[in-house]
Protein backbone atom coordinates (compact mmCIF):
# COMPACT_ATOMS: atom_id res chain seq x y z
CA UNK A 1 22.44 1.09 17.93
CA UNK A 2 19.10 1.22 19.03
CA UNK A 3 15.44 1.19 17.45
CA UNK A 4 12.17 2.55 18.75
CA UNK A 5 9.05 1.87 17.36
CA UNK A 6 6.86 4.71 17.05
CA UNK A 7 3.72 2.87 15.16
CA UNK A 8 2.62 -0.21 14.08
CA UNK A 9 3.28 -2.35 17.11
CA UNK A 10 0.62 -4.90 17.12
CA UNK A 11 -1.40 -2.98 14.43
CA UNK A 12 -1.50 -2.16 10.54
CA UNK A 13 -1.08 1.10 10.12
CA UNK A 14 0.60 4.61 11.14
CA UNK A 15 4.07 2.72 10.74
CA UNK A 16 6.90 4.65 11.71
CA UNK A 17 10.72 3.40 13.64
CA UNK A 18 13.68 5.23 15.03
CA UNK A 19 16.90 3.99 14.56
CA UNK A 20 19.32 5.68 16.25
CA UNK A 21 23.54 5.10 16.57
CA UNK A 22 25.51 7.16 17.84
CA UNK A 23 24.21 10.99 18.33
CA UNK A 24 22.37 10.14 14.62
CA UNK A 25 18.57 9.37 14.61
CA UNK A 26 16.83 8.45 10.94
CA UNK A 27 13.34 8.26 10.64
CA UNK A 28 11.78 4.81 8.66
CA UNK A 29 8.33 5.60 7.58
CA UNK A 30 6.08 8.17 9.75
CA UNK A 31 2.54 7.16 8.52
CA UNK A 32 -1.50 7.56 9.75
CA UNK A 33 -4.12 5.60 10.42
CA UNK A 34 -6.93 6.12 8.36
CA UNK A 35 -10.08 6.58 10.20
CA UNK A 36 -12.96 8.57 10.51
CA UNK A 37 -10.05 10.49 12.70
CA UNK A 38 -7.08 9.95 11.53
CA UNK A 39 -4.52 8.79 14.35
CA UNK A 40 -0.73 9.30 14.10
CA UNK A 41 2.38 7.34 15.27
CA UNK A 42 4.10 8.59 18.55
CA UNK A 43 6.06 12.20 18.05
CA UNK A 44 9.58 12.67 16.99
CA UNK A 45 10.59 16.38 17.08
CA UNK A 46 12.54 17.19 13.93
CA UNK A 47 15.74 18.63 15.37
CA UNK A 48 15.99 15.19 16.34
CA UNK A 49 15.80 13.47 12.98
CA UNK A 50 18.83 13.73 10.24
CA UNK A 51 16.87 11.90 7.38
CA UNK A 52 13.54 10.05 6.96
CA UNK A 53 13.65 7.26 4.70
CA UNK A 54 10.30 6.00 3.08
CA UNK A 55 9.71 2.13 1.94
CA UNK A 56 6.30 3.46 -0.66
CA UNK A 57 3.88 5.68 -0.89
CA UNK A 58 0.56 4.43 0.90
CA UNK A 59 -0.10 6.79 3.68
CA UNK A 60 -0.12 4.35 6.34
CA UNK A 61 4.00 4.52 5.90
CA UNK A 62 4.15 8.25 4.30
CA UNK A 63 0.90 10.49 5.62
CA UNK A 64 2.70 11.89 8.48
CA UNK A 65 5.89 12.92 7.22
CA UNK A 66 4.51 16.13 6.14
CA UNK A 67 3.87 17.09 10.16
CA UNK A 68 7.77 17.29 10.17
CA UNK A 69 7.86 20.39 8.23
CA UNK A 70 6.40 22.55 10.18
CA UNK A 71 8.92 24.55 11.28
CA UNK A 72 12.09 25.28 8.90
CA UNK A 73 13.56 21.48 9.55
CA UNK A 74 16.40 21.03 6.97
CA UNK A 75 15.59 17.05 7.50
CA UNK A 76 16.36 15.02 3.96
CA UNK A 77 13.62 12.41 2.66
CA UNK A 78 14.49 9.57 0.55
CA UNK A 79 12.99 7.06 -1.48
CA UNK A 80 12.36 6.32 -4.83
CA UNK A 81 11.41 8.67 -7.53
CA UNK A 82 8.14 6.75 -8.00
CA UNK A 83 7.53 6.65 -4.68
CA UNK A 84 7.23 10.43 -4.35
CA UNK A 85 5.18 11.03 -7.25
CA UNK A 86 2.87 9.00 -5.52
CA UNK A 87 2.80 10.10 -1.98
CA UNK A 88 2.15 13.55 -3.46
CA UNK A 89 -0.74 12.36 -5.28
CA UNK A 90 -1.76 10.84 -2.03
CA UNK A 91 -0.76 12.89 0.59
CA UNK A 92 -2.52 15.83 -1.56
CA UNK A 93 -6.02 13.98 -1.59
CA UNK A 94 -5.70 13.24 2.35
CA UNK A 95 -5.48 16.90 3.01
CA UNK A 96 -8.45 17.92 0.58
CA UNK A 97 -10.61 14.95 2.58
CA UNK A 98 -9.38 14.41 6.17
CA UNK A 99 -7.43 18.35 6.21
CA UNK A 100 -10.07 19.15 9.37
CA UNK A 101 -8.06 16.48 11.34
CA UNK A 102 -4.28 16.81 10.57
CA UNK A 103 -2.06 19.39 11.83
CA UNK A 104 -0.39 20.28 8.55
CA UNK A 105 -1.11 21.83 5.46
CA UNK A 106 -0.29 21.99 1.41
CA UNK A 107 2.80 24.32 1.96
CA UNK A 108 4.42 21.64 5.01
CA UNK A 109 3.80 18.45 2.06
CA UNK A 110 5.66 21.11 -0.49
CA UNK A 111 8.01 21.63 1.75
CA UNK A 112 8.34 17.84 2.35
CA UNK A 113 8.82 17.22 -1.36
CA UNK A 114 11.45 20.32 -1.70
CA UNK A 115 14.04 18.33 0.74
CA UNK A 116 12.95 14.95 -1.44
CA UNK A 117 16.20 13.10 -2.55
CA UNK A 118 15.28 9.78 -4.86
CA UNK A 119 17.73 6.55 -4.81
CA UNK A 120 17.95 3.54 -6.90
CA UNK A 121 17.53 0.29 -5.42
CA UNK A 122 20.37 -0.95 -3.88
CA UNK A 123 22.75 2.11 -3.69
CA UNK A 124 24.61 2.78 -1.09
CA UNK A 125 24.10 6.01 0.42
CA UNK A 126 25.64 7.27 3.67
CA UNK A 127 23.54 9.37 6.69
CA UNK A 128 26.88 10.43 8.76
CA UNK A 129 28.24 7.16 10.59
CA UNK A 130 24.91 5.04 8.99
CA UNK A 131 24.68 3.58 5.61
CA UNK A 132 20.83 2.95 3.65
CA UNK A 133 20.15 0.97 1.09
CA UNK A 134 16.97 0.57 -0.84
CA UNK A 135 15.94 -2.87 -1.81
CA UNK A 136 12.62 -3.61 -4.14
CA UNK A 137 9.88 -4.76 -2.36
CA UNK A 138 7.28 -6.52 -5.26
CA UNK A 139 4.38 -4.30 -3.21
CA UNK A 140 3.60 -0.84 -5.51
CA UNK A 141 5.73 0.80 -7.69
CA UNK A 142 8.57 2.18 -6.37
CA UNK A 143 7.97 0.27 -3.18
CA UNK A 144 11.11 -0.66 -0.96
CA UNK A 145 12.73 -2.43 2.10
CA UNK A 146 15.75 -0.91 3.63
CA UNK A 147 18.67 -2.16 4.88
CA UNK A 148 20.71 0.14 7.91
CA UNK A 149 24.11 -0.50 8.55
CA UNK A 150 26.24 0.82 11.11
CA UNK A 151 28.50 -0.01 14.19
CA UNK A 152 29.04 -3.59 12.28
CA UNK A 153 25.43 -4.49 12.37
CA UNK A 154 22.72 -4.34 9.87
CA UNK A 155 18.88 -4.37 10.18
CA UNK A 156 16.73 -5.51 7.21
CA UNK A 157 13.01 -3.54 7.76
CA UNK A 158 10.84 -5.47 5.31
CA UNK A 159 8.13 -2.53 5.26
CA UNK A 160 5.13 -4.19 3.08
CA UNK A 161 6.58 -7.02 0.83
CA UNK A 162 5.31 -9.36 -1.80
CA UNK A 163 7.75 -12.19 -3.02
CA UNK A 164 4.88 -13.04 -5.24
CA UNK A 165 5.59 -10.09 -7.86
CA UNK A 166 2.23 -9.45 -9.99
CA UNK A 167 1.04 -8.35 -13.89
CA UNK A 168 3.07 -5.30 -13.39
CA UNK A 169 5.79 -6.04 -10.72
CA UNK A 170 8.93 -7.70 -10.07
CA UNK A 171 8.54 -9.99 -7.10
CA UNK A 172 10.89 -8.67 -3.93
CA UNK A 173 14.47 -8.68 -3.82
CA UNK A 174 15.79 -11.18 -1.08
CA UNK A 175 19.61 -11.01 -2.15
CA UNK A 176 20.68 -10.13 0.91
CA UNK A 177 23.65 -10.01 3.14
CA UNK A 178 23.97 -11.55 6.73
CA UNK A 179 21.16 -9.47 8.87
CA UNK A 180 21.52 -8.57 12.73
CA UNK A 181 17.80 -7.40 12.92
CA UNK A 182 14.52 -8.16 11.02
CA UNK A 183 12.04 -5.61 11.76
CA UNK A 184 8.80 -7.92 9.35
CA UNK A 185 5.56 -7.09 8.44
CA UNK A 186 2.69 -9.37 9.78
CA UNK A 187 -0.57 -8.38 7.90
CA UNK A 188 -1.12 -11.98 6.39
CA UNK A 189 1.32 -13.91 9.00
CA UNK A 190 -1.94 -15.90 9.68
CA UNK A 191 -3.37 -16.45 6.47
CA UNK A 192 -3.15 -17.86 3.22
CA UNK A 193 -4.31 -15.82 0.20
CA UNK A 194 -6.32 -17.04 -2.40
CA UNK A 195 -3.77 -18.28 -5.28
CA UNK A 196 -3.32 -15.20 -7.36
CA UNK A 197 -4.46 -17.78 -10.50
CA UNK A 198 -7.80 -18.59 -9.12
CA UNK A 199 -8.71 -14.85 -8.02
CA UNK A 200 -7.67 -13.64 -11.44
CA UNK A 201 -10.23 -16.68 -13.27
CA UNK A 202 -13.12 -16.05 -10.66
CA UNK A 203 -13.09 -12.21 -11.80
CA UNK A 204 -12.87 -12.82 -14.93
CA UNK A 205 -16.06 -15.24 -15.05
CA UNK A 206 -17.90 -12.59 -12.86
CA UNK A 207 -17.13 -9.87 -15.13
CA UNK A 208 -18.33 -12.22 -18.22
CA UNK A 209 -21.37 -13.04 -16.42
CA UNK A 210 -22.14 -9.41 -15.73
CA UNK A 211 -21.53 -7.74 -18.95
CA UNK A 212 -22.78 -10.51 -21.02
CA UNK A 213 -26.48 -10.26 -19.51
CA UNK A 214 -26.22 -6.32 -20.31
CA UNK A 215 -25.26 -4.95 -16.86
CA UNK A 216 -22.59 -2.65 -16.09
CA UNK A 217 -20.03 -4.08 -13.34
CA UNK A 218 -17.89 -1.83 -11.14
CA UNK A 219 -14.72 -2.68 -9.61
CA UNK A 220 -13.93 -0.26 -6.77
CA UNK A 221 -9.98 -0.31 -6.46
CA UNK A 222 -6.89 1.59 -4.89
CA UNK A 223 -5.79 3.67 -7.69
CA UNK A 224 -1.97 3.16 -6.97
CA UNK A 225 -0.84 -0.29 -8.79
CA UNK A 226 -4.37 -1.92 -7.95
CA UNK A 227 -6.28 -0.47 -10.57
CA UNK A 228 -3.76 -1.05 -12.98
CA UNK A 229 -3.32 -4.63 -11.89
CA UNK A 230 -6.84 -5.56 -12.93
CA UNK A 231 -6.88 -4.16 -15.95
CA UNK A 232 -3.70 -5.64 -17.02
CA UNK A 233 -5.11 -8.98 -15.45
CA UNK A 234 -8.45 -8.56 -17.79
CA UNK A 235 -6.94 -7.75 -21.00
CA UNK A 236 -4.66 -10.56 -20.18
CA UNK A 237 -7.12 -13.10 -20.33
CA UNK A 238 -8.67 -10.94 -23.63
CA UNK A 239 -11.54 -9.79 -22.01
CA UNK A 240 -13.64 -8.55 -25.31
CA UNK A 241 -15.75 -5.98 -23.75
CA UNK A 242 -14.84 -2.20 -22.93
CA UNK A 243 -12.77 -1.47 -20.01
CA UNK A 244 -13.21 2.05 -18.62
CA UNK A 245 -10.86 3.51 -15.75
CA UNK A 246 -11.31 6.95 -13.59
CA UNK A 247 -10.69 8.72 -10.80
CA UNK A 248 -7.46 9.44 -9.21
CA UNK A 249 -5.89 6.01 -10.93
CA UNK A 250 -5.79 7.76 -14.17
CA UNK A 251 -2.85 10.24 -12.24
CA UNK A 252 -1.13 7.25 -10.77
CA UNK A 253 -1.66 5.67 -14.93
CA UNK A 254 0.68 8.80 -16.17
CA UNK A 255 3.33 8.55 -12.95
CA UNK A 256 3.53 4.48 -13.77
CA UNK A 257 3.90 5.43 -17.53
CA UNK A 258 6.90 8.09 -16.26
CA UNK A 259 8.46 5.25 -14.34
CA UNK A 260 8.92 2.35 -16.81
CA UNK A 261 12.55 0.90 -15.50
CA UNK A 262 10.46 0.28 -12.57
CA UNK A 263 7.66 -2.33 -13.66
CA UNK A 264 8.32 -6.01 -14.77
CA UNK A 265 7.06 -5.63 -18.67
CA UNK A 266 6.54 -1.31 -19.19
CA UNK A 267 6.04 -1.88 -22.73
CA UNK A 268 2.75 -4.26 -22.00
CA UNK A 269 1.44 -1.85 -19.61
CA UNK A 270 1.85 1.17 -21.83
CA UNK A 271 -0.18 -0.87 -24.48
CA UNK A 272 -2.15 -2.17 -21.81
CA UNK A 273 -3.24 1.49 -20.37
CA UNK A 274 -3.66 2.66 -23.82
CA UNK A 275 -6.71 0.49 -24.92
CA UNK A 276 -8.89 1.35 -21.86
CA UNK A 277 -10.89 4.07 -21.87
CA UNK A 278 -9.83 7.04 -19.62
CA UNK A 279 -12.80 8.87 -18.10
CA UNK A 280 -13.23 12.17 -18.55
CA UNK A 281 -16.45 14.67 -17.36
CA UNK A 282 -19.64 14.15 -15.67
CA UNK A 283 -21.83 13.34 -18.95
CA UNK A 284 -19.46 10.28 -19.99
CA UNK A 285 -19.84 9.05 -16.02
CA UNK A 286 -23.75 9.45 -16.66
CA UNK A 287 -23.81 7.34 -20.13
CA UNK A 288 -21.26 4.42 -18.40
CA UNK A 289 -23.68 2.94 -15.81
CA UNK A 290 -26.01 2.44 -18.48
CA UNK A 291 -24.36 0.73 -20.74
CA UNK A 292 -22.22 -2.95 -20.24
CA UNK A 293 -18.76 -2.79 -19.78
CA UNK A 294 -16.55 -2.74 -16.77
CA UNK A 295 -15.34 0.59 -14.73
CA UNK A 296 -12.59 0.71 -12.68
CA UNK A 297 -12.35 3.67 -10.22
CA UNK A 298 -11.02 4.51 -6.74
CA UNK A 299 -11.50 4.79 -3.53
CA UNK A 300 -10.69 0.65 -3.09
CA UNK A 301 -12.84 0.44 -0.11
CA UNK A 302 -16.25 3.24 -1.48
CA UNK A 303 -15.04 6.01 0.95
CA UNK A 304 -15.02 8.75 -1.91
CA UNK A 305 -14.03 9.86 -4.92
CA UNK A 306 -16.20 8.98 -8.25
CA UNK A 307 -16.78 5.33 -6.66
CA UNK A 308 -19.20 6.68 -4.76
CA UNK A 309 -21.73 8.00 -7.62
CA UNK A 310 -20.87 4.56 -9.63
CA UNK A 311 -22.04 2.53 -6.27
CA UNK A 312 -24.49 4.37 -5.91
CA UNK A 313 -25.75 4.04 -9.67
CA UNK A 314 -24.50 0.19 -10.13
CA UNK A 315 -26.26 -1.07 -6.99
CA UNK A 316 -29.49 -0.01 -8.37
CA UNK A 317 -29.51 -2.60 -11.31
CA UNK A 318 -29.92 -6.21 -10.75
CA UNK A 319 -28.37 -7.09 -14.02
CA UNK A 320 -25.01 -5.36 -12.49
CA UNK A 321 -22.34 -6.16 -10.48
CA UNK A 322 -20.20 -4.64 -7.79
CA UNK A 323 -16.20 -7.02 -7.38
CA UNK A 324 -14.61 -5.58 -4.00
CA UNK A 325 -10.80 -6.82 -4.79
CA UNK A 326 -9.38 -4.25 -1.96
CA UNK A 327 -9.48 -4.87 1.65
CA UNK A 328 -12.04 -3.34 3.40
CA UNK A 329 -11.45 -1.85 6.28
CA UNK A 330 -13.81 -1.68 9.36
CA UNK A 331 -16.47 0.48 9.46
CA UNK A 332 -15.99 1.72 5.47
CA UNK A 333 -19.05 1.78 3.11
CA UNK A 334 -16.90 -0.85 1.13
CA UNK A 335 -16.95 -3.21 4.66
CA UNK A 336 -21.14 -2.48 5.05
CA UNK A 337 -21.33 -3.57 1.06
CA UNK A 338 -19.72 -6.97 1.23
CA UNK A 339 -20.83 -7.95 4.82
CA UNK A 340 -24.66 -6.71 4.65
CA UNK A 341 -25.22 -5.90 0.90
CA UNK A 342 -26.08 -2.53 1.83
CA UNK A 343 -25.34 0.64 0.06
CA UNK A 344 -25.73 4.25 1.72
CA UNK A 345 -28.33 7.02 -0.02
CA UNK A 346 -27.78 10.29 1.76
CA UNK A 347 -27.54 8.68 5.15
CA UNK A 348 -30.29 5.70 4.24
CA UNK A 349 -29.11 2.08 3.55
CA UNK A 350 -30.86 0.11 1.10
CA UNK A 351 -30.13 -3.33 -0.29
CA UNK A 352 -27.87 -3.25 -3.53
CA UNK A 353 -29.81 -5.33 -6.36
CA UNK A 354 -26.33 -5.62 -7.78
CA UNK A 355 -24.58 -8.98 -7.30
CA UNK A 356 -21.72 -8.24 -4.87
CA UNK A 357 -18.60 -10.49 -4.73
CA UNK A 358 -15.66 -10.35 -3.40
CA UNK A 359 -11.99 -11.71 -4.84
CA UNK A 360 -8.60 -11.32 -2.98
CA UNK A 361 -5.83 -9.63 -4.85
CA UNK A 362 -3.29 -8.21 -2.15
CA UNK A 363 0.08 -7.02 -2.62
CA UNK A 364 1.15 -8.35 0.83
CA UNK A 365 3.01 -11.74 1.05
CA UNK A 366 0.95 -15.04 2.29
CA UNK A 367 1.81 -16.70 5.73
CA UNK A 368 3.88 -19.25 3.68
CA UNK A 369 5.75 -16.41 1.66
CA UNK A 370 6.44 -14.61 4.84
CA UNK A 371 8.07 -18.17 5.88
CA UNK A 372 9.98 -18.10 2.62
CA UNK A 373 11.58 -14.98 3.30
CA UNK A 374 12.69 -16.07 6.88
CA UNK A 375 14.05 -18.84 5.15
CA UNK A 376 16.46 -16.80 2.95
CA UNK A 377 17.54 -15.09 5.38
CA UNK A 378 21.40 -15.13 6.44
CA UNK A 379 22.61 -14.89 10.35
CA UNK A 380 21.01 -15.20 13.33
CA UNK A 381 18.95 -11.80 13.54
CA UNK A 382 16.87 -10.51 16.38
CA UNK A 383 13.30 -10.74 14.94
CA UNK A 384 10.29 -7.60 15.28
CA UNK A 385 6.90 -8.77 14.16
CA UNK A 386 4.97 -5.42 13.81
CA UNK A 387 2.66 -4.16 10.75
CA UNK A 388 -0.32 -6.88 11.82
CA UNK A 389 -3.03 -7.10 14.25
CA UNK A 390 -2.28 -7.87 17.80
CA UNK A 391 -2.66 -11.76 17.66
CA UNK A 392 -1.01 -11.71 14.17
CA UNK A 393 2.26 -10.48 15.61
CA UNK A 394 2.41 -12.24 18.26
CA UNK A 395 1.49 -15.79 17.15
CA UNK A 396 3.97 -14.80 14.17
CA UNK A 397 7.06 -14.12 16.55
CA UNK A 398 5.99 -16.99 18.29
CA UNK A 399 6.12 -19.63 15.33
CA UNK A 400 9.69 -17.69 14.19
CA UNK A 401 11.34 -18.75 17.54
CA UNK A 402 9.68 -22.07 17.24
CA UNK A 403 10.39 -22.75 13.56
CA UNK A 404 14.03 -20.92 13.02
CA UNK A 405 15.53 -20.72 16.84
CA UNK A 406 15.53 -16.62 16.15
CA UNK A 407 14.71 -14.74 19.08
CA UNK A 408 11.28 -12.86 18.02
CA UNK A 409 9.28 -10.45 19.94
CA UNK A 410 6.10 -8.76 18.79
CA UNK A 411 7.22 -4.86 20.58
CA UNK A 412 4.50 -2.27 21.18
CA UNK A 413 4.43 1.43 20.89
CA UNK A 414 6.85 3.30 22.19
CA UNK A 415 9.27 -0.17 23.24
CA UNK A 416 13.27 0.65 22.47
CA UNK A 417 14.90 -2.45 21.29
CA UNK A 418 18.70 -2.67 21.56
CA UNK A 419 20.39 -4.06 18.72
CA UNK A 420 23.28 -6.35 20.53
């Protein structure tokens, strides 16, 4: 058995690994990097691949899986039901924003969804001499590691894991058997979060502070599971003042609501979801920034959507506020905003009179989580740091063979690891 990585070696982003055993090769995640121009993880040609199998929807693991279907491939996608709901949603939007740059269209992601086949965590299901099993990950609904077995070894790829769990999600499942190979995400290897506690009490305070002088304050956030995780954490703590939600969020609100067997409490979120107001129409956008309360609306990091009108509204108040509680990437509006306090008006920045501040709710695991799961686990596996920035991986795989006597490597594109 033998793995290849095709993206995400020493970077976050366009994740995407070949396993291959025997004359079968399966296909674990085939995202993009989102930039200005998207990039895309190293090609596969389709005859080659029996089945792809897809830890969650964010495009950096699913975007790319569409480019597969080009041609009449007959090649089997699985994940959770969730999980395509959601990369629908998603994979839909990328085309209508970023279509100029990809080399696939709305009948190849329909095609994609037409050779769909959903699995429960933890069943067992069979890929000719392989075996998958899906194993819940803690990081958006429906998310997922996987576990491949065959030739009497078995490789454990984390994808993007949270052993924390949240308002609306179990934390990961580590019940695992003995592992051969760890294939581990590094985003946070480096870092420790801010305790989920204290981000959830600073907001909270902001938001008071905001509303409670009369201003309006805007939270830009993903609209899969982040959106819905700070609403949940503000009526939580009984925030008394209106909570209005829009965008994109409100479609991943009514896939969440299809989906209850897959959140920690469904009956709190349904109540939860119920009491905010959903945004509909131009005129009730118009009357919102003018009056206090609290909106909620993608994109996470102000590259589009309705975000950008709110911004663009918001920043102009000083009794507002903006709370970033995405990352932001480099080079993003949302990035200019928190570094600068500078807002774009048809191509001219000018300071926001907004307060701007910034709180850290991620849905990755901390560097002491990521330890945590290393400690769980059972054998002596071969360790892959990937899914992290190039000193992140490395320093991680580094500290593994130091701290656990695994032998760790940080691979690059393209590397084929043998699994021994």
């Amino acid at each position: 058995m033998k793995i290849t990585i095709l993206g995400s070696g020493k970077e976050v982003g366009r994740s995407g690994f070949t396993v291959t055993s025997d004359n079968t090769n399966i296909l674990l995640d085939y995202g993009v990097l989102l930039k200005r121009e998207p990039s895309f993880p190293i090609h596969v040609r389709p005859k080659d691949i029996s089945t792809v199998v897809l830890t969650h929807a964010h495009l950096d693991h699913s975007g790319f899986i569409p480019s597969l279907f080009l041609s009449n491939s007959d090649i089997s996608v699985l994940g959770t039901n969730p999980t395509f709901d959601l990369t629908n949603l998603l994979i839909e939007d990328m085309i209508k924003i970023s279509g100029f740059y990809l080399p696939f269209e709305y009948a190849d992601l329909n095609n994609m969804m037409n050779h769909s086949r959903t699995l429960q965590y933890k069943e067992r299901h069979p890929i000719n001499n392989m075996q998958i099993s899906l194993y819940e990950s803690g990081h958006i609904i429906g998310g997922s590691s996987i576990i491949v077995e065959s030739e009497g070894k078995r490789i454990f790829y984390t994808g993007d894991i949270n052993t924390r769990g949240s308002k609306l999600l179990r934390s990961a499942d580590l019940d695992l058997p003995e592992i051969d190979v760890l294939i581990i995400e590094s985003t946070y290897s480096q870092t420790e979060q801010t305790p989920r506690e204290e981000s959830e009490k600073n907001l909270v305070e902001f938001a008071y502070d905001v509303v409670e002088r009369g201003g309006t304050l805007f939270i830009p956030a993903f609209s899969v599971e982040r959106a819905q995780e700070i609403a949940c954490v503000l009526k939580t703590c009984n925030f008394k003042y209106r909570i209005s939600m829009d965008g994109m969020a409100l479609k991943a609100n009514e896939i969440m609501l299809k989906n209850p067997s897959f959140l920690r409490d469904p009956e709190v979120f349904k109540k939860i979801i119920s009491e905010i107001e959903w945004v509909q129409g131009w005129r009730r956008r118009k009357q919102l920034v003018k009056e206090p309360g609290i909106i909620i609306s993608p994109a996470g990091m102000l590259v589009g959507g309705t975000a950008i009108f709110y911004l663009q509204e918001i920043a102009k108040n000083p009794n507002s506020g903006i709370a970033l509680v995405s990352y932001q990437g480099k080079g993003t509006p949302g990035r200019l905003l928190l570094e600068k306090g500078l807002v774009s008006y048809n191509g001219k920045s000018k300071k926001s009179l907004a307060d701007v501040n910034h709180f850290e709710f991620s849905g990755h695991s901390s560097r002491t989580e990521l330890f945590k799961i290393l400690d769980k686990i059972k054998g002596n596996p071969k360790v892959l740091t990937v899914h992290g920035d190039d000193m992140s991986c490395i320093k991680f795989a580094s500290e593994i063979e130091e701290k656990f006597g695994f032998d760790a490597i940080a691979p690059d594109n393209g590397q084929i690891i043998e699994v021994n």
